[in-house]
PDB file of N, CA and C in Angstrom:
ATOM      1  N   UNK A   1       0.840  -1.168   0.000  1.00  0.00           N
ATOM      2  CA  UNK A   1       0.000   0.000   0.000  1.00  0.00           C
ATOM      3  C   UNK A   1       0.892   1.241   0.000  1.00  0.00           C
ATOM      4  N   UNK A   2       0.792   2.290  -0.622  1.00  0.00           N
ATOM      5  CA  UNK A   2       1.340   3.469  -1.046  1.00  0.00           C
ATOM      6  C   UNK A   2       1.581   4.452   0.401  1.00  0.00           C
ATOM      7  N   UNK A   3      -0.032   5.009   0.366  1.00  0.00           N
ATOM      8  CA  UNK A   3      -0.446   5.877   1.678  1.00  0.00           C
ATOM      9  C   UNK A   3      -0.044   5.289   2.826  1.00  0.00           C
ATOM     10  N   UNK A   4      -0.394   3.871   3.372  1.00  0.00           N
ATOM     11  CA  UNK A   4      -0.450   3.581   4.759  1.00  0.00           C
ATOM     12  C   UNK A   4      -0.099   1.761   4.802  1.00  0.00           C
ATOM     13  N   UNK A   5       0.511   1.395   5.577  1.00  0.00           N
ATOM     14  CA  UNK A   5       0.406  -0.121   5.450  1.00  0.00           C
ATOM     15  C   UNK A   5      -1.028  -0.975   6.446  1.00  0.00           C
ATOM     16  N   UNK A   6      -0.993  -2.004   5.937  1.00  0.00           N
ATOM     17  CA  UNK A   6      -2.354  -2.921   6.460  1.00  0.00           C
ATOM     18  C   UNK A   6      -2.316  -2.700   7.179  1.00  0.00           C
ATOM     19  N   UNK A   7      -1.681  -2.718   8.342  1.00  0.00           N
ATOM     20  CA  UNK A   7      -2.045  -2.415  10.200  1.00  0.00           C
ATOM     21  C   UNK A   7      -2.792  -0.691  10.256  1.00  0.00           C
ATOM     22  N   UNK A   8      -2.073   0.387   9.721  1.00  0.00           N
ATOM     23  CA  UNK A   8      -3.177   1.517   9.739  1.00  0.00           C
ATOM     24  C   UNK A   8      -4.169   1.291   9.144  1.00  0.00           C
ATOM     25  N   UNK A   9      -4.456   0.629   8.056  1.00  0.00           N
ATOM     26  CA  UNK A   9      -6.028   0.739   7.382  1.00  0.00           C
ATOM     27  C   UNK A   9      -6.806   0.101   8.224  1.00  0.00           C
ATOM     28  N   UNK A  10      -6.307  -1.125   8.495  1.00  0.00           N
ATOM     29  CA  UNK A  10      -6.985  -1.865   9.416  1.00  0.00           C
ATOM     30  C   UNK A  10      -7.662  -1.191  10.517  1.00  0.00           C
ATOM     31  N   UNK A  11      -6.463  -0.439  11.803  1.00  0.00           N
ATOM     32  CA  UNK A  11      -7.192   0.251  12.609  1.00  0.00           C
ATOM     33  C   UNK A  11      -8.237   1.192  12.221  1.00  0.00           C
ATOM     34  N   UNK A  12      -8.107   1.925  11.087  1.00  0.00           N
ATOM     35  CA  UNK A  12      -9.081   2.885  10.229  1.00  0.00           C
ATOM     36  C   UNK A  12     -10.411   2.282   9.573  1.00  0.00           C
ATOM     37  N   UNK A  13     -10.254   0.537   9.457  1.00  0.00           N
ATOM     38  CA  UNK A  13     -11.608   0.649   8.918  1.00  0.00           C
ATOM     39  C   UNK A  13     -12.371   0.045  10.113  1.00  0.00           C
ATOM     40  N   UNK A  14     -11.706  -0.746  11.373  1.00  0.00           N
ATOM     41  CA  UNK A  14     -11.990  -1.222  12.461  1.00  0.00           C
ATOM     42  C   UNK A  14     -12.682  -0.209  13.326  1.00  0.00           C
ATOM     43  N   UNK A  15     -12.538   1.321  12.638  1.00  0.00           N
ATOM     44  CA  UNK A  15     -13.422   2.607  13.643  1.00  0.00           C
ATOM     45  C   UNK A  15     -14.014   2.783  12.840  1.00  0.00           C
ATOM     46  N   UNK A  16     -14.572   2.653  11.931  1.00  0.00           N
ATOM     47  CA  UNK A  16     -15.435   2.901  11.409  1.00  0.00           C
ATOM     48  C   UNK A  16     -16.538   2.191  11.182  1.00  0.00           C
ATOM     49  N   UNK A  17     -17.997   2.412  12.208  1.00  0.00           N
ATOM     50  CA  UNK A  17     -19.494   1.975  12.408  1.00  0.00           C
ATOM     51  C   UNK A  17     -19.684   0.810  11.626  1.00  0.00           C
ATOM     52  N   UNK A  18     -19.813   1.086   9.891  1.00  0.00           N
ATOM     53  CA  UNK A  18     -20.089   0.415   8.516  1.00  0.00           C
ATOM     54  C   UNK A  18     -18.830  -0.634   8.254  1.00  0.00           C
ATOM     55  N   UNK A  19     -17.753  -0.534   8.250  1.00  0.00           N
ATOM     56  CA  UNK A  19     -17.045  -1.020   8.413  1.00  0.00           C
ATOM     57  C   UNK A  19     -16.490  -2.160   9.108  1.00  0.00           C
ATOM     58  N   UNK A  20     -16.486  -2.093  10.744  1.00  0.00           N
ATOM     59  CA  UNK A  20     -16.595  -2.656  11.959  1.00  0.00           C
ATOM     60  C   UNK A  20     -16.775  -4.437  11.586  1.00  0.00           C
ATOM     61  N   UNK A  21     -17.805  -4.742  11.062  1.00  0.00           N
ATOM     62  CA  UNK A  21     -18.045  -6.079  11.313  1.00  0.00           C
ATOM     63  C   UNK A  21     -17.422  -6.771  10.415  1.00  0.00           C
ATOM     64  N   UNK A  22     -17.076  -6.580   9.554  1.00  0.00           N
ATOM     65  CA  UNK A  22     -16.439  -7.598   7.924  1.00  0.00           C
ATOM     66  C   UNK A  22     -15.110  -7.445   8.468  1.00  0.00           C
ATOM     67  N   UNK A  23     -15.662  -9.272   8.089  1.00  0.00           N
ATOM     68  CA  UNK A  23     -14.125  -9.874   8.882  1.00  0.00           C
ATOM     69  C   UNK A  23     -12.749  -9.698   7.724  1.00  0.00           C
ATOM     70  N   UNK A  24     -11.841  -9.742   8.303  1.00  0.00           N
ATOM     71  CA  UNK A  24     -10.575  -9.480   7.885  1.00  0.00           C
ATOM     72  C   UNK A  24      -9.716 -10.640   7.953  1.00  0.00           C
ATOM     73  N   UNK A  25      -8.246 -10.590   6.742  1.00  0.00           N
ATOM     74  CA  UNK A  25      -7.765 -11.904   7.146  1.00  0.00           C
ATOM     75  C   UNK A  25      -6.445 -11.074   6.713  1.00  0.00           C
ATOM     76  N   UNK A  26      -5.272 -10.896   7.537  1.00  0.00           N
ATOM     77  CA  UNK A  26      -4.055 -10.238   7.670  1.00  0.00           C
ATOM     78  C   UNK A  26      -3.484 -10.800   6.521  1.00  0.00           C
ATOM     79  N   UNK A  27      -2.673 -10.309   5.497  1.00  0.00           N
ATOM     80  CA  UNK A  27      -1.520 -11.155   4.373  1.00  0.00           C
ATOM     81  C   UNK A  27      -0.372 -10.269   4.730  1.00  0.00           C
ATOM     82  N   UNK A  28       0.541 -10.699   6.116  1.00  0.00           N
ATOM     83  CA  UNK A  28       1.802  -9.813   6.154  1.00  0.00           C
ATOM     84  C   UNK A  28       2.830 -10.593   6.411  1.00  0.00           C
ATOM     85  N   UNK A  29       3.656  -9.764   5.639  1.00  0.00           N
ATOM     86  CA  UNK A  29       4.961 -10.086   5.191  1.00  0.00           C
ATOM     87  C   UNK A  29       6.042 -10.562   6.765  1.00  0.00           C
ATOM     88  N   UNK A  30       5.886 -10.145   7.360  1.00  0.00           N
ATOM     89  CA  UNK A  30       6.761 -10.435   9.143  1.00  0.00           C
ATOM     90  C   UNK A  30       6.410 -11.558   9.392  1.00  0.00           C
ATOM     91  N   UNK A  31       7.220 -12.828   9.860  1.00  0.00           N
ATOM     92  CA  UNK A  31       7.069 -13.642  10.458  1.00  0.00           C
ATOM     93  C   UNK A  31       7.400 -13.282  12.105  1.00  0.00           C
ATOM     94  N   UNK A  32       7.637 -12.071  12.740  1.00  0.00           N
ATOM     95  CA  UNK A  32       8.012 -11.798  13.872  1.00  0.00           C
ATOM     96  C   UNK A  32       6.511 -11.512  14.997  1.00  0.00           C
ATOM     97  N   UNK A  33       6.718 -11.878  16.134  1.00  0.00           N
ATOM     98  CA  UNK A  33       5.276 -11.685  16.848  1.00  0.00           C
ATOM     99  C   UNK A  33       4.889 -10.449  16.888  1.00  0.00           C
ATOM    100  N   UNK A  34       5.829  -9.099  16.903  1.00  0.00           N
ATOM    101  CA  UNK A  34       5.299  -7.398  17.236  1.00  0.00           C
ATOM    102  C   UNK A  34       3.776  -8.215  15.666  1.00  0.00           C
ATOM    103  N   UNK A  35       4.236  -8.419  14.772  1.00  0.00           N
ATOM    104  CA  UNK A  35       3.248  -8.348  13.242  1.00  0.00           C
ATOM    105  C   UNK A  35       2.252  -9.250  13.752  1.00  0.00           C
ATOM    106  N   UNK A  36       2.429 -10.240  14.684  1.00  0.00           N
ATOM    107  CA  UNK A  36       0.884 -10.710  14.749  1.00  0.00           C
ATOM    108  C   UNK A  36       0.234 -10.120  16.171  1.00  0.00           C
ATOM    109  N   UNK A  37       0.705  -9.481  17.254  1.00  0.00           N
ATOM    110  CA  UNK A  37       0.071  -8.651  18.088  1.00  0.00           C
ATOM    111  C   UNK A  37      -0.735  -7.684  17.332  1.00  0.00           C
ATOM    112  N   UNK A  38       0.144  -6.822  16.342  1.00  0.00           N
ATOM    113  CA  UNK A  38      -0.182  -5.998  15.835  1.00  0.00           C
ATOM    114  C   UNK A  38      -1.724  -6.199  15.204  1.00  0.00           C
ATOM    115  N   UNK A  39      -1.380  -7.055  14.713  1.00  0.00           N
ATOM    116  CA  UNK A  39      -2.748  -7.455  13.248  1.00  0.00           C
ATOM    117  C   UNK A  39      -4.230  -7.665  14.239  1.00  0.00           C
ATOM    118  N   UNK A  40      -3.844  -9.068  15.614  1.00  0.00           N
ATOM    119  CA  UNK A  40      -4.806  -9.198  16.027  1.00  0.00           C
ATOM    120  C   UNK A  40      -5.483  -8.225  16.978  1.00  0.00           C
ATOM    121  N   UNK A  41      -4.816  -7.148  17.501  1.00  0.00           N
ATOM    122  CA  UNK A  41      -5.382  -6.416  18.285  1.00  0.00           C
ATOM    123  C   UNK A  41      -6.131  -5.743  18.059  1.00  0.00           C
ATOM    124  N   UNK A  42      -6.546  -5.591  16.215  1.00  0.00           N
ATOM    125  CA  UNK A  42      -8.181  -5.350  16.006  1.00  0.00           C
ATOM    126  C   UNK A  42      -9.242  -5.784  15.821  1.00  0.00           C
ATOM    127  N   UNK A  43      -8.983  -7.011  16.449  1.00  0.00           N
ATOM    128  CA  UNK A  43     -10.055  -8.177  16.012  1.00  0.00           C
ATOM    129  C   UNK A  43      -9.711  -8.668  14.463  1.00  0.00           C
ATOM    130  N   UNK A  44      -8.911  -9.134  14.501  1.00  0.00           N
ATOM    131  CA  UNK A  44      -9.001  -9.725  12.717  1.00  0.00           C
ATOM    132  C   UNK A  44      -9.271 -11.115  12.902  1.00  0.00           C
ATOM    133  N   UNK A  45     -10.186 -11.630  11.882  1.00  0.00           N
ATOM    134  CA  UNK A  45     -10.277 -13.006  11.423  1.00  0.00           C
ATOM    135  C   UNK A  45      -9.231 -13.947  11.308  1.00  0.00           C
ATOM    136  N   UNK A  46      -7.549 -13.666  10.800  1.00  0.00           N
ATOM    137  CA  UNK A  46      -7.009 -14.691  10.819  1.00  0.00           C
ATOM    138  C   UNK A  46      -5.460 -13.312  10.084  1.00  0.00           C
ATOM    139  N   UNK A  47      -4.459 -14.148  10.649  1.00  0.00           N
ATOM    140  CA  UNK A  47      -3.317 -13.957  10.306  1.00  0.00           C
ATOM    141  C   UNK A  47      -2.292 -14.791   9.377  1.00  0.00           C
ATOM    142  N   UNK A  48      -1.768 -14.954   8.206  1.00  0.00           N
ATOM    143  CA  UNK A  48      -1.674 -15.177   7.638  1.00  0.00           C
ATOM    144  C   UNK A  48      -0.028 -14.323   6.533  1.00  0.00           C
ATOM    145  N   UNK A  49       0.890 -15.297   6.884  1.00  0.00           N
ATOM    146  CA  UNK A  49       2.188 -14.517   6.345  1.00  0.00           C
ATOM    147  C   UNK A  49       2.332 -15.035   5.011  1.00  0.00           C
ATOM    148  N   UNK A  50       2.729 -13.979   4.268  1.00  0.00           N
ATOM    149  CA  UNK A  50       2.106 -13.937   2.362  1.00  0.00           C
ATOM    150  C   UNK A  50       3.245 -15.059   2.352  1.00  0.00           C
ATOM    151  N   UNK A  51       2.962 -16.043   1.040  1.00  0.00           N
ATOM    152  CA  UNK A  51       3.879 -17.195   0.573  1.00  0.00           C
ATOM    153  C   UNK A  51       4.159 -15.963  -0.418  1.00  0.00           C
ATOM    154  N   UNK A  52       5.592 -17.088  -0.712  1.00  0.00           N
ATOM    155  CA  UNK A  52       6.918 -16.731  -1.691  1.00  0.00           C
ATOM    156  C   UNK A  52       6.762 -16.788  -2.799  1.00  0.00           C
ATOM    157  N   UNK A  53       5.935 -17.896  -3.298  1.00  0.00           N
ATOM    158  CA  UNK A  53       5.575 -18.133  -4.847  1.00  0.00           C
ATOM    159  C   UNK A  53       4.386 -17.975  -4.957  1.00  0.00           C
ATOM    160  N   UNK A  54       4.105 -17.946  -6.541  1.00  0.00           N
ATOM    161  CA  UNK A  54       2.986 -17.626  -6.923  1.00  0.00           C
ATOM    162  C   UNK A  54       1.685 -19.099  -6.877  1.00  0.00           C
ATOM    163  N   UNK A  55       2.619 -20.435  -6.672  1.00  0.00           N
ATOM    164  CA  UNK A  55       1.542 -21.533  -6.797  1.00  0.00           C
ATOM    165  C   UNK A  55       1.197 -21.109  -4.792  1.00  0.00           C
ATOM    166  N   UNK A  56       1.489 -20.734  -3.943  1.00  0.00           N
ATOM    167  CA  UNK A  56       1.587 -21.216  -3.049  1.00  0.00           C
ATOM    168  C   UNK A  56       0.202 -19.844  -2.825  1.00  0.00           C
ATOM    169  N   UNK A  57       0.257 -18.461  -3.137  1.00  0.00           N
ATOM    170  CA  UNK A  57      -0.387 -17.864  -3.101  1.00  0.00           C
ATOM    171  C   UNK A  57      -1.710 -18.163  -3.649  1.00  0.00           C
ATOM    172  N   UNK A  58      -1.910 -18.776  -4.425  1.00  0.00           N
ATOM    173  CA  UNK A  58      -2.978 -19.771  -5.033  1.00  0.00           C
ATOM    174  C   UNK A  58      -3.787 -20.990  -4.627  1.00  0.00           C
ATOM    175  N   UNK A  59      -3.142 -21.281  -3.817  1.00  0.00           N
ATOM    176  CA  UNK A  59      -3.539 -21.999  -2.653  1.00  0.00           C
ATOM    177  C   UNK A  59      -4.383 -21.590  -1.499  1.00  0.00           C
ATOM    178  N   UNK A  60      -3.562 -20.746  -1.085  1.00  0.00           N
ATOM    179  CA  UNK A  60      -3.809 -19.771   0.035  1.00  0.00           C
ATOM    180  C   UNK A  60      -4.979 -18.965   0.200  1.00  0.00           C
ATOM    181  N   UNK A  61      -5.249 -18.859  -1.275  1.00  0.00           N
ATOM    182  CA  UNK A  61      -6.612 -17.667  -1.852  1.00  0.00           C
ATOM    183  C   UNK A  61      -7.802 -18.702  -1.644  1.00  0.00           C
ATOM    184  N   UNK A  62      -7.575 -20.229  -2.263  1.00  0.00           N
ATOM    185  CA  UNK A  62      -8.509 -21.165  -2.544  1.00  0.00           C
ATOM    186  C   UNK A  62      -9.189 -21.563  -0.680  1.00  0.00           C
ATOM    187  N   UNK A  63      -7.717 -21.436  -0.139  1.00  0.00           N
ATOM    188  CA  UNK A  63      -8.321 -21.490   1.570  1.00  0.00           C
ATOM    189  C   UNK A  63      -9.000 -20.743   2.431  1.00  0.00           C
ATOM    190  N   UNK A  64      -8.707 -19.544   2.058  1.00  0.00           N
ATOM    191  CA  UNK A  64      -9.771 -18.364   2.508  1.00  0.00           C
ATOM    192  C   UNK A  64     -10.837 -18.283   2.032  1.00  0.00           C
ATOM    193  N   UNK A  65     -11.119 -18.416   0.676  1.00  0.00           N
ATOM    194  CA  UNK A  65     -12.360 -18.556   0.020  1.00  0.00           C
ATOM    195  C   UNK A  65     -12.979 -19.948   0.837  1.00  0.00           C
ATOM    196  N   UNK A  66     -12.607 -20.991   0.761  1.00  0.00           N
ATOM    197  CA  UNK A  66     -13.845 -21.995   1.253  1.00  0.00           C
ATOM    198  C   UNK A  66     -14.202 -21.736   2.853  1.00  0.00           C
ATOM    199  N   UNK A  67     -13.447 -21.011   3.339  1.00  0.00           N
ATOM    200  CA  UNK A  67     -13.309 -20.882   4.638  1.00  0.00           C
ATOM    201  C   UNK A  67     -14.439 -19.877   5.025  1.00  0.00           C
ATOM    202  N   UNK A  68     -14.455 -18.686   3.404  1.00  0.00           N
ATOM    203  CA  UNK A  68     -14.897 -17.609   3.700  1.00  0.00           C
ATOM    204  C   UNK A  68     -16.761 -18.477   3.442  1.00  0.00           C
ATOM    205  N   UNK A  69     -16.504 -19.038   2.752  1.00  0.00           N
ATOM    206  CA  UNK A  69     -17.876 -19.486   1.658  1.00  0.00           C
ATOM    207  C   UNK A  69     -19.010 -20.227   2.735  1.00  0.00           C
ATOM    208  N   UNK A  70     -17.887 -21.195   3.816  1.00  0.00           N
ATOM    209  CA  UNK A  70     -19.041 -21.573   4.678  1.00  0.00           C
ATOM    210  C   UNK A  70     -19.363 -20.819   6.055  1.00  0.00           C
ATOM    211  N   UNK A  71     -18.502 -19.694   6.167  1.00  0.00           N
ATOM    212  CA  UNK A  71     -18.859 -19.080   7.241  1.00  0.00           C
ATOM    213  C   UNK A  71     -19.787 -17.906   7.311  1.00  0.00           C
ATOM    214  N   UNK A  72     -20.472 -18.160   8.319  1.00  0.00           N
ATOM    215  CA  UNK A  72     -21.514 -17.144   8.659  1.00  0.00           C
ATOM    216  C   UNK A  72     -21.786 -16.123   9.523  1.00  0.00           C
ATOM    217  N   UNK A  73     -21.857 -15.235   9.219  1.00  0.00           N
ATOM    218  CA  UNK A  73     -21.821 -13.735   9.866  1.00  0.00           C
ATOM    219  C   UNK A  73     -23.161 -13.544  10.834  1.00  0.00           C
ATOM    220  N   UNK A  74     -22.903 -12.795  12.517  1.00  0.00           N
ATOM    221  CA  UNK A  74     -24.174 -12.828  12.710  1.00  0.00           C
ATOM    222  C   UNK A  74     -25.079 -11.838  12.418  1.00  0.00           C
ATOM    223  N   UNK A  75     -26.287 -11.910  11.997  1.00  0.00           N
ATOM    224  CA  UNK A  75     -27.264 -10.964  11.764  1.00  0.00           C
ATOM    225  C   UNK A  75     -27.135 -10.044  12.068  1.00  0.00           C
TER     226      UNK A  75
END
């Protein structure tokens, strides 16, 4: 991201009313713990450190999607 990295947007869309409930799933680059304190301390759905290649990222997409597909949000 140009302007701000995922941890500010995050806190920015995490205050915001409309925003607030749609779950989130971290893709950051740190394997170090400050990056997963960081991520989860806004409530995110899942943390997740980006793969190296492009088959592996492809994978990764296919796991969030079924993950995303059977889960249900509450009313």
């Amino acid at each position: 991201m140009v302007r701000m990295n995922g941890i500010e947007f995050l806190k920015i869309a995490k205050g915001d009313d409309k925003l607030r409930r749609i779950p989130v799933v971290m893709l950051i680059t740190s394997k170090g713990e400050q990056g997963r304190t960081d991520s989860f301390n806004p409530s995110v759905a899942g943390y997740i450190v980006k793969p190296t290649f492009y088959k592996q990222v492809v994978e990764m997409v296919r796991a969030i999607n079924s993950c995303s597909t059977v889960s249900e949000l509450p009313v």
